[in-house]
Protein backbone atom coordinates (compact mmCIF):
# COMPACT_ATOMS: atom_id res chain seq x y z
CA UNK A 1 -114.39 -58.22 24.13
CA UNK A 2 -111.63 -60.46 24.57
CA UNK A 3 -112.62 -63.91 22.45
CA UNK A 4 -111.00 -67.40 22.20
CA UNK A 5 -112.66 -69.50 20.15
CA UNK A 6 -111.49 -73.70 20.23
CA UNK A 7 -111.64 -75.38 17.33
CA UNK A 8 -109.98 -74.50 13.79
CA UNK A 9 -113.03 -76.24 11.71
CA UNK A 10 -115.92 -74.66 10.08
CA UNK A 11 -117.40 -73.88 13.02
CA UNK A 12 -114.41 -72.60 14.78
CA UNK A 13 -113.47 -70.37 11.61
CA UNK A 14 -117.38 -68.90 10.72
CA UNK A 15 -117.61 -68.22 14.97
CA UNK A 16 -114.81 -66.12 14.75
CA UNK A 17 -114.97 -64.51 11.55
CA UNK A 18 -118.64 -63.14 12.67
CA UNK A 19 -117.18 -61.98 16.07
CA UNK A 20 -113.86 -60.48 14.61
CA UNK A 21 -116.30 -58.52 12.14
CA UNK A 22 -118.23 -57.40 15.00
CA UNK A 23 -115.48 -55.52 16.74
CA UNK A 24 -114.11 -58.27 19.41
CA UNK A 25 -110.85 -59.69 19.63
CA UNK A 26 -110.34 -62.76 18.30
CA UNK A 27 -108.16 -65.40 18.84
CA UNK A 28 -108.39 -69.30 17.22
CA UNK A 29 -107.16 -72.53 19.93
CA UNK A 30 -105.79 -75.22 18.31
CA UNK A 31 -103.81 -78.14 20.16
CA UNK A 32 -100.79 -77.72 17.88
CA UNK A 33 -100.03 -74.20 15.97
CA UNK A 34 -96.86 -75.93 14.11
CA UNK A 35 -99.59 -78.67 12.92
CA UNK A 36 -102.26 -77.16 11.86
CA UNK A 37 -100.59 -74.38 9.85
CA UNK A 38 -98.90 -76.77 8.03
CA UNK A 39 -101.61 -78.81 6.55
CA UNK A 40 -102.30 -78.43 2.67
CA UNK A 41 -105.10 -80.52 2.06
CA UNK A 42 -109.17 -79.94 2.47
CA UNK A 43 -110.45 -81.19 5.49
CA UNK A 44 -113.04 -84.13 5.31
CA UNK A 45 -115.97 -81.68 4.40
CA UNK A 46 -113.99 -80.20 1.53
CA UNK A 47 -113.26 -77.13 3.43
CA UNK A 48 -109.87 -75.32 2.47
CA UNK A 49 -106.36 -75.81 5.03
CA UNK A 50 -106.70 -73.77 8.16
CA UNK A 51 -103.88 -71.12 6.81
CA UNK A 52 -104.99 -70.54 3.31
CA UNK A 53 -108.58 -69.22 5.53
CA UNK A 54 -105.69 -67.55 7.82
CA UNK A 55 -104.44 -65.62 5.16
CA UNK A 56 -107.45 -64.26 4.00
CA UNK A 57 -108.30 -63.63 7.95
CA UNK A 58 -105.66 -61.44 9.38
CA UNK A 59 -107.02 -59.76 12.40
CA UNK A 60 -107.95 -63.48 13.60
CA UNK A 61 -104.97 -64.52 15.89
CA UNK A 62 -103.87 -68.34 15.82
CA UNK A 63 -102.51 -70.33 19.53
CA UNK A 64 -102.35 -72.96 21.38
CA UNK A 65 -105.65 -73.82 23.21
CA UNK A 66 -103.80 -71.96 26.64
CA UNK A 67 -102.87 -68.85 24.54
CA UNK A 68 -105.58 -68.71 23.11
CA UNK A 69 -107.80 -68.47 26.35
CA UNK A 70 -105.01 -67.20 28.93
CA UNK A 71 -106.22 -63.49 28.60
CA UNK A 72 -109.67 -64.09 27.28
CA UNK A 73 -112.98 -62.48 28.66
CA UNK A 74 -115.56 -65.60 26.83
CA UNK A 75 -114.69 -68.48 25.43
CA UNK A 76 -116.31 -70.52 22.20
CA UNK A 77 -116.05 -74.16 22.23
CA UNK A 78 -116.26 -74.96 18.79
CA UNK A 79 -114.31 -78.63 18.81
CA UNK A 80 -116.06 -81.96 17.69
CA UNK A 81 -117.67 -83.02 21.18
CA UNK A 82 -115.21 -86.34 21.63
CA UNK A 83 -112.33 -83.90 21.75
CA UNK A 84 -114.04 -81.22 23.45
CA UNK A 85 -113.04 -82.34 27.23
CA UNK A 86 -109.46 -82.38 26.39
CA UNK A 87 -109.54 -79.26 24.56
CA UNK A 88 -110.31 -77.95 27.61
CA UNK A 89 -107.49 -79.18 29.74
CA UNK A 90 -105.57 -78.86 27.83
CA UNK A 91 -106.59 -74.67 27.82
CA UNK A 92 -105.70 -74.82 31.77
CA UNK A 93 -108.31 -75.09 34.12
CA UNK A 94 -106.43 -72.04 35.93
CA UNK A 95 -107.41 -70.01 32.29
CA UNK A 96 -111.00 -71.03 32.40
CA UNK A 97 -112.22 -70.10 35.73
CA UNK A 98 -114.61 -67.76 36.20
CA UNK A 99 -115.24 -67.26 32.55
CA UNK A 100 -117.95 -67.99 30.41
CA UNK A 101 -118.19 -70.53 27.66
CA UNK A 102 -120.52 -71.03 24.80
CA UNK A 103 -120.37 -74.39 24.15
CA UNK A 104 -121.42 -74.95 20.65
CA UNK A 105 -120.29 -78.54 20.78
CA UNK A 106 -122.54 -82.32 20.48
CA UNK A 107 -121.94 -85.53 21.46
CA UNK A 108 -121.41 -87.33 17.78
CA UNK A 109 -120.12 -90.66 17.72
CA UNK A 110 -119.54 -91.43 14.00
CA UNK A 111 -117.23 -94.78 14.80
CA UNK A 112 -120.03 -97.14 13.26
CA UNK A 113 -120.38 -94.33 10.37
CA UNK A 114 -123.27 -92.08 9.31
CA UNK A 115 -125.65 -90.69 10.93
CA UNK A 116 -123.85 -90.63 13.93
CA UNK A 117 -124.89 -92.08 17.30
CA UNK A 118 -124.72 -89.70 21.05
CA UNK A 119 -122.21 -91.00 23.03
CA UNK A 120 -124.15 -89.38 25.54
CA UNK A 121 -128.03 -88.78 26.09
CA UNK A 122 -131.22 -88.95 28.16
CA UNK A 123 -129.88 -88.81 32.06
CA UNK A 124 -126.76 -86.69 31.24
CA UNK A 125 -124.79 -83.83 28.24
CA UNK A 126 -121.84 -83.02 27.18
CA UNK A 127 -122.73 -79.65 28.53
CA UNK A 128 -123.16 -81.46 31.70
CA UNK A 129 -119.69 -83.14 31.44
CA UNK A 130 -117.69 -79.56 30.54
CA UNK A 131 -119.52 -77.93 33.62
CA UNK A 132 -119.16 -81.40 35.81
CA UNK A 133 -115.27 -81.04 34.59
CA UNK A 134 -114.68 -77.24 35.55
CA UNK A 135 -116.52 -76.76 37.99
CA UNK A 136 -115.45 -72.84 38.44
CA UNK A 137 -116.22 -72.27 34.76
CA UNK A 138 -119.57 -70.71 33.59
CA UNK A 139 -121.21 -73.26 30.83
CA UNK A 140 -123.66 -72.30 28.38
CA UNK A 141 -125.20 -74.43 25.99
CA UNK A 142 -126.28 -72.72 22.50
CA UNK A 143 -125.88 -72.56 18.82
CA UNK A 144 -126.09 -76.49 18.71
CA UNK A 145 -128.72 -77.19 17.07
CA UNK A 146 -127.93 -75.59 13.49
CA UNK A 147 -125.46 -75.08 10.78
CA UNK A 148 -122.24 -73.06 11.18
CA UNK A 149 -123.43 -70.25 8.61
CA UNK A 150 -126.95 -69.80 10.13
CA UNK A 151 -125.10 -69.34 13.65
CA UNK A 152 -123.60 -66.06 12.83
CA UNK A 153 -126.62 -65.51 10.13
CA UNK A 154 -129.80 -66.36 11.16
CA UNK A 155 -131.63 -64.62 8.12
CA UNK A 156 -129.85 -66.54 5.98
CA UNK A 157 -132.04 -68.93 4.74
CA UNK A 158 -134.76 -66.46 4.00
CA UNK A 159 -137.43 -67.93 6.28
CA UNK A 160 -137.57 -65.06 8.65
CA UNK A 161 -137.87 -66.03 12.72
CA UNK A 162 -136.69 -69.51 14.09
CA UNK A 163 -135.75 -70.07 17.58
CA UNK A 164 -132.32 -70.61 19.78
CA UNK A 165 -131.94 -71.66 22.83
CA UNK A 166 -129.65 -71.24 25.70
CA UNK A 167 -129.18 -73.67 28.93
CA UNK A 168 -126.85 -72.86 32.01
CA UNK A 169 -126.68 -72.78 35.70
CA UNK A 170 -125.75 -69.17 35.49
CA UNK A 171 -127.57 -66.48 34.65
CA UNK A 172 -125.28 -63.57 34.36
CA UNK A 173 -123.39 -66.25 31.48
CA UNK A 174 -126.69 -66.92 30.03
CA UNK A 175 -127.32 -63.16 29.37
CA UNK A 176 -123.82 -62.43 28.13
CA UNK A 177 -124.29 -65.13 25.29
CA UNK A 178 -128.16 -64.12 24.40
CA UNK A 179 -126.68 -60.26 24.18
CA UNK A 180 -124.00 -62.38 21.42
CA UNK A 181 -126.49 -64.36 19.51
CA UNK A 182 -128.51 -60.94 19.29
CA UNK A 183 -125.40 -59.33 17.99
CA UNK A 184 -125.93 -62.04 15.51
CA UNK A 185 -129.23 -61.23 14.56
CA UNK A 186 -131.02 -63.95 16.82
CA UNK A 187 -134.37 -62.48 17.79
CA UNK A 188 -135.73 -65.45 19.56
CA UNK A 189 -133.49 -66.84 22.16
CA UNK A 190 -135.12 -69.51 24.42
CA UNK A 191 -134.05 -70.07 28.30
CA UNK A 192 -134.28 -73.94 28.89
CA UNK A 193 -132.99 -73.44 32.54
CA UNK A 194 -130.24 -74.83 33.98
CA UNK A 195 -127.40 -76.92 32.33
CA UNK A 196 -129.36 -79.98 32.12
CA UNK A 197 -131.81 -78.04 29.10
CA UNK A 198 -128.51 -79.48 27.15
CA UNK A 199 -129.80 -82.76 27.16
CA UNK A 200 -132.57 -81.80 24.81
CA UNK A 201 -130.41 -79.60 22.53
CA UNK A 202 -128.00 -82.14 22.21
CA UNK A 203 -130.73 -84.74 21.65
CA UNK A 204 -132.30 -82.48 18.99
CA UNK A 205 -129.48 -83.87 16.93
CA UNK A 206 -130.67 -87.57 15.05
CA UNK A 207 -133.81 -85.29 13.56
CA UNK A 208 -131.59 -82.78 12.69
CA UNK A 209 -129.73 -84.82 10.82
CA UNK A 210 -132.82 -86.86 9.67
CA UNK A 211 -133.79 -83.73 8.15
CA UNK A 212 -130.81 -82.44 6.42
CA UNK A 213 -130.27 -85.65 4.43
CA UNK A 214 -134.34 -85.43 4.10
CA UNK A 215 -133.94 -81.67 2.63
CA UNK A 216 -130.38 -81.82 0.77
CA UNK A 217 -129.17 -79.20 2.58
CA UNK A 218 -128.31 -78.03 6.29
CA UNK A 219 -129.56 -74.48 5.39
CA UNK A 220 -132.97 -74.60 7.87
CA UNK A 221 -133.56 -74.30 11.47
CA UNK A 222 -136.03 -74.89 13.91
CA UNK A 223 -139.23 -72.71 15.34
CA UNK A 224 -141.15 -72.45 17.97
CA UNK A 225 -144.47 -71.51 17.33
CA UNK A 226 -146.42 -69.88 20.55
């Protein structure tokens, strides 16, 4: 499958390496190629410049946020959740029709520092606000509510089952993204229902956070016990 995944960050790059390994097609967005090819330094979690990663990464394709998703079957949004909006627009509302998009993305608002606040919660999501935006675009909510690493590797952390969830108003999208996070190795994928099951994703966030400065690490995930 053809993939474009938004977002060059660690998110964006352990999305795609996972998918790429798994046979798809891979190709990064980014708003400017020129830009972020040419940075040298860490980003602000330490993690190395986007084209020292590239060069290790070859079959991973680098473009514009258009390129990236002009000729692609499901899209990843894998930006910080201020940006993710305009991300979008600027991929082309004419390239985003009709396809699916796992939208990995929260609503962190880190202008008074950390933790970070929502800048949106409790009557509305920023899954909401993607599928509210483009309209004609197939929104699933998923993968939010842990760390990049135990997206693509749920076993990770040793603790055998935990629990994902998916939320979207269509279910043909919501079963192409569970067959995906099964590729991953998710066993227990949870159907919160329409879009609106974002809200309490999103909102799983403050404990989330709560807990990893609780635990000293973001290595852990949640289950639901039934």
């Amino acid at each position: 499958m053809k993939i474009a995944v938004l977002g060059t960050g660690v998110v964006g790059r352990t999305l795609a390496e996972r998918l790429a390994r798994l046979g798809h097609e891979v190709r990064i967005g980014t708003r400017d190629v020129a830009a972020t090819l040419a940075r040298t330094a860490p980003d602000g979690m330490g993690n190395p410049p986007y084209a020292q990663w590239a060069r290790q990464h070859p079959d991973v394709a680098l473009g514009t946020f258009a390129e990236a998703t002009a000729d692609a079957e499901l899209v990843v949004n894998a930006t910080h959740g201020q940006a993710s909006i305009a991300a979008l627009t600027a991929a082309g509302a004419q390239h985003l029709a009709g396809k699916v998009l796992l939208d990995t993305a929260n609503p962190l608002d880190f202008s008074q520092g950390f933790p970070p606040r929502l800048f949106v919660a409790d009557t509305d999501s920023l899954g909401e606000q993607i599928q509210a935006a483009f309209p004609e675009l197939r929104v699933v909510k998923a993968l939010n509510t842990l760390t990049a690493e135990l997206m693509v590797d749920p076993k990770a952390v040793g603790a055998g089952e935990h629990s994902v969830f998916v939320a979207g108003n269509d279910g043909e999208a919501k079963a192409t993204v569970t067959a995906l996070l099964e590729s991953f190795g998710h066993t227990d994928v949870i159907d919160l229902g329409d879009i609106s099951g974002a809200r309490g994703t999103e909102m799983l966030l403050p404990i989330w956070l709560r807990l990893m400065g609780t635990l000293d690490t973001p290595m852990f995930q949640f289950r639901i016990v039934r």
